[in-house]
N, C-alpha and C. Protein backbone atom coordinates (compact mmCIF):
# COMPACT_ATOMS: atom_id res chain seq x y z
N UNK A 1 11.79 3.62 -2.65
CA UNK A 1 11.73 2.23 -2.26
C UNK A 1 10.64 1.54 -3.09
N UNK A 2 10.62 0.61 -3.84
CA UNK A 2 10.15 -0.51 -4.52
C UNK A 2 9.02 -0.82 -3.61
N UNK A 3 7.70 -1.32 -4.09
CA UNK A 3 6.62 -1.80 -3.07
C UNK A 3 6.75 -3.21 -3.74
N UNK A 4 6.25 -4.14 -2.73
CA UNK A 4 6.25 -5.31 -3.21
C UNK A 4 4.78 -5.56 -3.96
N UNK A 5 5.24 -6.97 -4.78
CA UNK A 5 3.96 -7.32 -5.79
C UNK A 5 2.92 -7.19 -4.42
N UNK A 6 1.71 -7.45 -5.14
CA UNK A 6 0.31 -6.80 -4.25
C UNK A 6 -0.02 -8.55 -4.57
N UNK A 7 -0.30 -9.34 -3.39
CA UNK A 7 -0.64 -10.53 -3.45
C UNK A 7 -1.71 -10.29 -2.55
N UNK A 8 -2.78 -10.89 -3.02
CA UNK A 8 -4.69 -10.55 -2.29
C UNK A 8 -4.62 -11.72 -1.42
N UNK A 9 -3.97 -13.22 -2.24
CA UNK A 9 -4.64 -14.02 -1.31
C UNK A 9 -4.02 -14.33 0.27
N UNK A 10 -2.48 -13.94 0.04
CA UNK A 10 -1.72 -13.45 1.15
C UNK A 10 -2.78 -12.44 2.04
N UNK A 11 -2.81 -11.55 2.06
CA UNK A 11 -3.49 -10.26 2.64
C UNK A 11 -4.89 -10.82 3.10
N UNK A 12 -5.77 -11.87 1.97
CA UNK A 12 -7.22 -12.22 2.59
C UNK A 12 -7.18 -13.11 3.32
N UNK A 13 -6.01 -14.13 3.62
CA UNK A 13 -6.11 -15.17 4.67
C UNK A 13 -5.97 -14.17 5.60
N UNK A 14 -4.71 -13.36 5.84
CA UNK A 14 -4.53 -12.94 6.89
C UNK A 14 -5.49 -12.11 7.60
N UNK A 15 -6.51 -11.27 7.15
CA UNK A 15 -7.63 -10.66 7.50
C UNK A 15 -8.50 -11.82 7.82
N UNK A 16 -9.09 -12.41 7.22
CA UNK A 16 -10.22 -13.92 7.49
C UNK A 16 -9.63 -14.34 8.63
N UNK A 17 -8.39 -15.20 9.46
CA UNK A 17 -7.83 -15.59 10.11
C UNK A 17 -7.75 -14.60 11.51
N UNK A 18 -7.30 -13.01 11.39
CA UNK A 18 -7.59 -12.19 12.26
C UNK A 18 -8.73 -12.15 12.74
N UNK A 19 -9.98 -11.71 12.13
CA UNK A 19 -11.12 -11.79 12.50
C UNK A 19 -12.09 -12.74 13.00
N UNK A 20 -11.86 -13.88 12.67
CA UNK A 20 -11.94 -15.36 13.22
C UNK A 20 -11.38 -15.50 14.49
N UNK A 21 -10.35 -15.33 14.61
CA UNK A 21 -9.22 -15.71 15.49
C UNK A 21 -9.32 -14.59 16.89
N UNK A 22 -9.27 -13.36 16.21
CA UNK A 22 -8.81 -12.90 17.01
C UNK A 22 -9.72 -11.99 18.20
N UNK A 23 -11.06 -11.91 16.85
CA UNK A 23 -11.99 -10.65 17.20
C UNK A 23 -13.38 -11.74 17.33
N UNK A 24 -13.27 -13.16 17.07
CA UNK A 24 -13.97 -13.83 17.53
C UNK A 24 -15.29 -13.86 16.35
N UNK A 25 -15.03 -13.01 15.16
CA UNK A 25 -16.21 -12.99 14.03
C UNK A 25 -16.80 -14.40 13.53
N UNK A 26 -17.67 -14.47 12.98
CA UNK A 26 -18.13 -15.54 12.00
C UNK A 26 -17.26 -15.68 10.92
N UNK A 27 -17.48 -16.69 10.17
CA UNK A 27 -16.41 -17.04 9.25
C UNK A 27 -17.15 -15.98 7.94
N UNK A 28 -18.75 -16.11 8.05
CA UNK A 28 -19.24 -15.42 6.34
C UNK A 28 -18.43 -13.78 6.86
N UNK A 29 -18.65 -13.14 8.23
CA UNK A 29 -18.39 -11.66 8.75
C UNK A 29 -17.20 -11.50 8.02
N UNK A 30 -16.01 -12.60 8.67
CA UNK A 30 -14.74 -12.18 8.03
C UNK A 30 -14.04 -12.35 6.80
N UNK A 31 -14.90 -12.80 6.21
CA UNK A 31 -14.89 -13.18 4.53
C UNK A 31 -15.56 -11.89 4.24
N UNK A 32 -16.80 -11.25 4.56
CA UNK A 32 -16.96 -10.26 3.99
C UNK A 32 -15.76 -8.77 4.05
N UNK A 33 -15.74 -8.64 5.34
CA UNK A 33 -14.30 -7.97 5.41
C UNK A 33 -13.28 -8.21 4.75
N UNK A 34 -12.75 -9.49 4.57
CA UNK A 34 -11.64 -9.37 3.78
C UNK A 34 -11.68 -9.04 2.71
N UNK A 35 -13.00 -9.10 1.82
CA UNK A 35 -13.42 -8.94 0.41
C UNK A 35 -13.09 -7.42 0.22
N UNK A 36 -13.99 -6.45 0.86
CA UNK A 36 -13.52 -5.43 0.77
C UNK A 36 -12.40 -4.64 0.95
N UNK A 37 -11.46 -5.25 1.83
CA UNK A 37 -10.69 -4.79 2.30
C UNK A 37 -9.36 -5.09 1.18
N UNK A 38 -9.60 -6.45 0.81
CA UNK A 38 -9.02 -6.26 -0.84
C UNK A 38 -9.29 -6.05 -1.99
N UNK A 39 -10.59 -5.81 -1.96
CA UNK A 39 -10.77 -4.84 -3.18
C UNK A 39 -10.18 -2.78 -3.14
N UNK A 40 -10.28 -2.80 -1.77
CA UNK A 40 -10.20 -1.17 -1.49
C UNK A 40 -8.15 -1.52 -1.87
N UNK A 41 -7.68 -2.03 -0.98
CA UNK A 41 -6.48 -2.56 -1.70
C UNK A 41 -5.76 -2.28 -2.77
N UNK A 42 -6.76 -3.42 -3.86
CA UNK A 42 -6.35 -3.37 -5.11
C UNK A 42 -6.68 -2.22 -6.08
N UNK A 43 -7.55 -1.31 -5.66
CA UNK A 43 -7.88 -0.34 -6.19
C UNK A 43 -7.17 0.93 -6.05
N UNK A 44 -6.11 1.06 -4.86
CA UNK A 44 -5.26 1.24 -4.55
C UNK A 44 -4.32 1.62 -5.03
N UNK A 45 -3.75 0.48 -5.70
CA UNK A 45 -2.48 0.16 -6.14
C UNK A 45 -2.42 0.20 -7.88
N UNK A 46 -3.48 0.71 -8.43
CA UNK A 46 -4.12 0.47 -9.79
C UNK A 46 -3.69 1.60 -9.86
N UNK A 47 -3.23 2.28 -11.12
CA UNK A 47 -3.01 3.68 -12.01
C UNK A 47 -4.28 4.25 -12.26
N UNK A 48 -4.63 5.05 -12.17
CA UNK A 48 -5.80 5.80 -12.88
C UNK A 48 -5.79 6.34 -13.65
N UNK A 49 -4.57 6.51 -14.48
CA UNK A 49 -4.47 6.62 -16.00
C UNK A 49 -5.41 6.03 -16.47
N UNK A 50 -5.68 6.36 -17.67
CA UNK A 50 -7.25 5.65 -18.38
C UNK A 50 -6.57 5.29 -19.13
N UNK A 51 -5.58 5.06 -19.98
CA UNK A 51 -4.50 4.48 -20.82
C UNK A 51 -3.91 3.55 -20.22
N UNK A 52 -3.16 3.23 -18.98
CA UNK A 52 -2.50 2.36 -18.22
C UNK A 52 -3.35 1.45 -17.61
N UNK A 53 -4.06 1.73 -16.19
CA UNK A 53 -4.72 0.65 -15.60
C UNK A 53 -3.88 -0.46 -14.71
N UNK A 54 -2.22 -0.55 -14.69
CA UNK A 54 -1.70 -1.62 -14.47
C UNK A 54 -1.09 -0.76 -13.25
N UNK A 55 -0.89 -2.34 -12.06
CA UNK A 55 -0.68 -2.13 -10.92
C UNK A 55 1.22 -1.23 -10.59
N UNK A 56 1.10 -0.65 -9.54
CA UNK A 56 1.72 0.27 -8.92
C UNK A 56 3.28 -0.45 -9.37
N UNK A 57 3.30 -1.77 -9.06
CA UNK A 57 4.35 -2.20 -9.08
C UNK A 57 5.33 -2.78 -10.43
N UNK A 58 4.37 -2.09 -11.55
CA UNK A 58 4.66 -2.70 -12.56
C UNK A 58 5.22 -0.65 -13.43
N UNK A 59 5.39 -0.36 -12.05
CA UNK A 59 5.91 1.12 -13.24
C UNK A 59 6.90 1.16 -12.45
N UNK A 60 8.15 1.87 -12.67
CA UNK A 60 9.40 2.01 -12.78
C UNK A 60 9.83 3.30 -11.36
N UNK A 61 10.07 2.59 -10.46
CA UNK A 61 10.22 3.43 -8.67
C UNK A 61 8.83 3.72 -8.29
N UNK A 62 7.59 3.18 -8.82
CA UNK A 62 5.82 3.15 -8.67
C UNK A 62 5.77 4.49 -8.62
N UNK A 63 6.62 5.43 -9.45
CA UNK A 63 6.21 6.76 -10.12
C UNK A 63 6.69 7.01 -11.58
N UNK A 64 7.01 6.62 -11.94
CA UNK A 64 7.62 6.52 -13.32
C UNK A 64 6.76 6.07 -14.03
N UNK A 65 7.99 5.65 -15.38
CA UNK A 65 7.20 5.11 -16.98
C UNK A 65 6.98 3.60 -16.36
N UNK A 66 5.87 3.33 -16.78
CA UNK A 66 5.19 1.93 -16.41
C UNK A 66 6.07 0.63 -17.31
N UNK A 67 6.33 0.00 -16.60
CA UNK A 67 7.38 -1.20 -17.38
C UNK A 67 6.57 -2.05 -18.56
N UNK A 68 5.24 -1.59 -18.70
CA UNK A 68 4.52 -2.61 -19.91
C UNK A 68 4.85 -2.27 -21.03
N UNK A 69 5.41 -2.82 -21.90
CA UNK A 69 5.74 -2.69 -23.34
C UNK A 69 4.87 -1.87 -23.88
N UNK A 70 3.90 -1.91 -24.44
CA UNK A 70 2.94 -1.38 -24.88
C UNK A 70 1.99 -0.16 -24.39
N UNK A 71 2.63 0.56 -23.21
CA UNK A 71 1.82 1.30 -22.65
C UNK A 71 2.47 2.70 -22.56
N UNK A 72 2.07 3.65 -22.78
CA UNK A 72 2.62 4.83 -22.76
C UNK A 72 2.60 5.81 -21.96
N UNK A 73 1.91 4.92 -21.02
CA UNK A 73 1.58 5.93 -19.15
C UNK A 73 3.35 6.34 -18.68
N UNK A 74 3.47 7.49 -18.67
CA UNK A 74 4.85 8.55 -18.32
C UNK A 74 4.98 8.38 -16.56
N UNK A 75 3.90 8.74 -15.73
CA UNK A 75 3.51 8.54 -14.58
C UNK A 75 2.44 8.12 -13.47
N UNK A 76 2.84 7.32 -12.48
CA UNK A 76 1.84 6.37 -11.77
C UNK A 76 0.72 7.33 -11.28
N UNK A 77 -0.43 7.67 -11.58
CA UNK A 77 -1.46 8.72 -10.84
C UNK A 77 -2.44 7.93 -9.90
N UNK A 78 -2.06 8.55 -8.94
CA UNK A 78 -3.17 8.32 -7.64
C UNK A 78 -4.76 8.34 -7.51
């Protein structure tokens, strides 16, 4: 199954807004949370190929040959 594109600012309203909203935080609290929580995220979803670097969704079933022209990463590594 295909993962969808990785959109942060989608994901950081919705964290900022939870924590505000729901858990009653400060606005700087849940800004800091969301920060991390999309950086841990995006770090995530990143290849650790040292040749590649490009997100999960940009390689071919997010285990395969990476769809960038120019890149010669064979498989997505965790």
């Amino acid at each position: 199954m295909l993962e969808k594109k990785f959109n942060p600012d989608l994901l950081y309203n919705g964290i900022v807004h939870f924590y505000m909203d729901k858990k009653g935080y400060s606005k700087d609290k849940a800004n800091q949370i969301a920060q991390a929580v999309v950086k841990r995220e995006a770090q995530r979803r990143i290849c650790k190929n040292d040749d590649c670097k490009h997100f999960s969704h940009d390689h071919i079933r997010n285990a395969e040959t990476c769809l960038v022209e120019d890149c010669n990463c064979d498989k997505f590594c965790r």
